[in-house]
C-alpha atoms as a PDB file:
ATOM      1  CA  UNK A   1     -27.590  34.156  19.699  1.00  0.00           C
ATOM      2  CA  UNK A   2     -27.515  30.635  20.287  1.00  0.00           C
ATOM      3  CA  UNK A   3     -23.599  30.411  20.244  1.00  0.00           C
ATOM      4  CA  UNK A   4     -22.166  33.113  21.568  1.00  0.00           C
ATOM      5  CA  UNK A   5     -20.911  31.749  24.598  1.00  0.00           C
ATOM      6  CA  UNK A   6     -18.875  29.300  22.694  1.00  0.00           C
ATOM      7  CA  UNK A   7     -17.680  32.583  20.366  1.00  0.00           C
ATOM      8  CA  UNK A   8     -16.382  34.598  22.775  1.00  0.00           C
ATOM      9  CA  UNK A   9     -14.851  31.878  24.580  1.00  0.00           C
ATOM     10  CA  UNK A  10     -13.140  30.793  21.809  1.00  0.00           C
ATOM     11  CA  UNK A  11     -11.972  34.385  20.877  1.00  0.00           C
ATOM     12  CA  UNK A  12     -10.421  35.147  23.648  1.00  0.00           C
ATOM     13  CA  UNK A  13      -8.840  31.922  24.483  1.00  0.00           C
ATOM     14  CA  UNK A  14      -6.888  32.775  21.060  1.00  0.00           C
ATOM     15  CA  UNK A  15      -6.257  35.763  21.603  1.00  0.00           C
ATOM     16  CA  UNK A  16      -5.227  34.994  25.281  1.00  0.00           C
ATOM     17  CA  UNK A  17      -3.196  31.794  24.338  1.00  0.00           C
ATOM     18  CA  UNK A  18      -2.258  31.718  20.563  1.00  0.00           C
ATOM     19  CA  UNK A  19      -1.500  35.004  19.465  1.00  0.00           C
ATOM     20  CA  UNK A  20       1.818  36.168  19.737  1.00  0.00           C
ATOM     21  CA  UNK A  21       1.150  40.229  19.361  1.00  0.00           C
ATOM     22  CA  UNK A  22       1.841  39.433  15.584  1.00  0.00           C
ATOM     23  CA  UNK A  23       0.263  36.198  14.064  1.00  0.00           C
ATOM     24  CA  UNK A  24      -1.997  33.603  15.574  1.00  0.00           C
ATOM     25  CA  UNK A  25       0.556  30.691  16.165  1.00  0.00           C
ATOM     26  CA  UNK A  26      -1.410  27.349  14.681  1.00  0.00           C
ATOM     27  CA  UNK A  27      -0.323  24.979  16.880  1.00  0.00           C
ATOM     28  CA  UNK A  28      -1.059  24.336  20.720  1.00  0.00           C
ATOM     29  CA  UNK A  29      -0.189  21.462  22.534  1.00  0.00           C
ATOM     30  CA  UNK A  30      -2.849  20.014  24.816  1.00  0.00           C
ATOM     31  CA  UNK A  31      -0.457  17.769  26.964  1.00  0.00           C
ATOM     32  CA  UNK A  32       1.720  21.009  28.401  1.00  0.00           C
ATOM     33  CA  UNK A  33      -1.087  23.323  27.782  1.00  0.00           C
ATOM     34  CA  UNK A  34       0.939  25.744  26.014  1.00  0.00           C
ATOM     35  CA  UNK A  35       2.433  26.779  22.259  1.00  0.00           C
ATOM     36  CA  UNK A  36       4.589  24.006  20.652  1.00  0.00           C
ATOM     37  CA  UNK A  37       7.975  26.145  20.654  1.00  0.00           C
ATOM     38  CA  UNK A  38       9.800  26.355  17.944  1.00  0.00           C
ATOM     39  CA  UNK A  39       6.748  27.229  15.914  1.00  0.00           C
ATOM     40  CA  UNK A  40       6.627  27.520  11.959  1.00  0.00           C
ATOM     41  CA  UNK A  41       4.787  30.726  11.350  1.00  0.00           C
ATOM     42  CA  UNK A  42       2.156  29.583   8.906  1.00  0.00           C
ATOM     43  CA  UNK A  43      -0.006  32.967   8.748  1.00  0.00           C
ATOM     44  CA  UNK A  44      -2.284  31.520   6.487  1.00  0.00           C
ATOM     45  CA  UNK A  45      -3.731  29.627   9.738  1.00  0.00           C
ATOM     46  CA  UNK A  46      -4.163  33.378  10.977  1.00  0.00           C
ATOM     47  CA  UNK A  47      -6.914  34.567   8.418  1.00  0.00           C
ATOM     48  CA  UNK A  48      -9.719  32.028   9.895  1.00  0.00           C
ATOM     49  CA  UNK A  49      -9.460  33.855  13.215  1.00  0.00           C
ATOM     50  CA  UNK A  50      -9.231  37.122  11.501  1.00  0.00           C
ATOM     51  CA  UNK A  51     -12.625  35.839   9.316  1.00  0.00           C
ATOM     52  CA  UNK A  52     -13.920  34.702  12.728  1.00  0.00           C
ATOM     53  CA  UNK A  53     -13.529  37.931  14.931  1.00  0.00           C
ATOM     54  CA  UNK A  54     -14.690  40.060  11.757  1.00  0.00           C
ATOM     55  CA  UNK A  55     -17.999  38.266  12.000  1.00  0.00           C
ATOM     56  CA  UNK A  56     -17.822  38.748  15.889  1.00  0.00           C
ATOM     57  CA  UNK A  57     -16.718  42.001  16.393  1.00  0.00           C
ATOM     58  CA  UNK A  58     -18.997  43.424  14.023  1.00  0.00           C
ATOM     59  CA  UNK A  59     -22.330  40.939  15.528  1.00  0.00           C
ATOM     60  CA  UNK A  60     -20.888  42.361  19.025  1.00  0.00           C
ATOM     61  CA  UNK A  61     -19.569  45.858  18.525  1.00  0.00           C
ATOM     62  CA  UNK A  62     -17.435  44.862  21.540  1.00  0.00           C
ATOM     63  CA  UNK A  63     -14.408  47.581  21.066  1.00  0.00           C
ATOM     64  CA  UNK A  64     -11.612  45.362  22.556  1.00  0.00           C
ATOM     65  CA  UNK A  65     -12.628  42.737  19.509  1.00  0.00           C
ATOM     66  CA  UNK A  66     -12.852  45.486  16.680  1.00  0.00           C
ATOM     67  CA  UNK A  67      -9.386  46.499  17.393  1.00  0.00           C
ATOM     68  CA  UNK A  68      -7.402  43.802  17.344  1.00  0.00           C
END
């Protein structure tokens, strides 16, 4: 698995940074290294992670992945 790495990295950097224990907040802001408050919740933004850690979780069957 040539990218995995990258994958799980990105996962849980996500997970660890942009989700807010309800949606995946779509924007980040690279100069304070933190979530651009007050955020619009655009869920939409939210179903390519949740495509994303499908794929993963399933390629993985890494438990802490398949439920959230």
């Amino acid at each position: 698995m040539q990218y995995a790495t990258a994958a799980e990295l990105s996962a849980e950097f996500i997970k660890n940074h942009m989700y807010n224990g309800t949606i995946i907040i779509d924007t980040y802001d690279l100069t304070v290294c933190g979530v651009v408050e007050p955020f619009s919740p655009y869920t939409y933004n939210s179903a390519f992670y949740i495509e994303g850690l499908a794929v993963w979780a399933n390629v993985t069957k890494n438990d802490t992945w398949l439920e959230l």
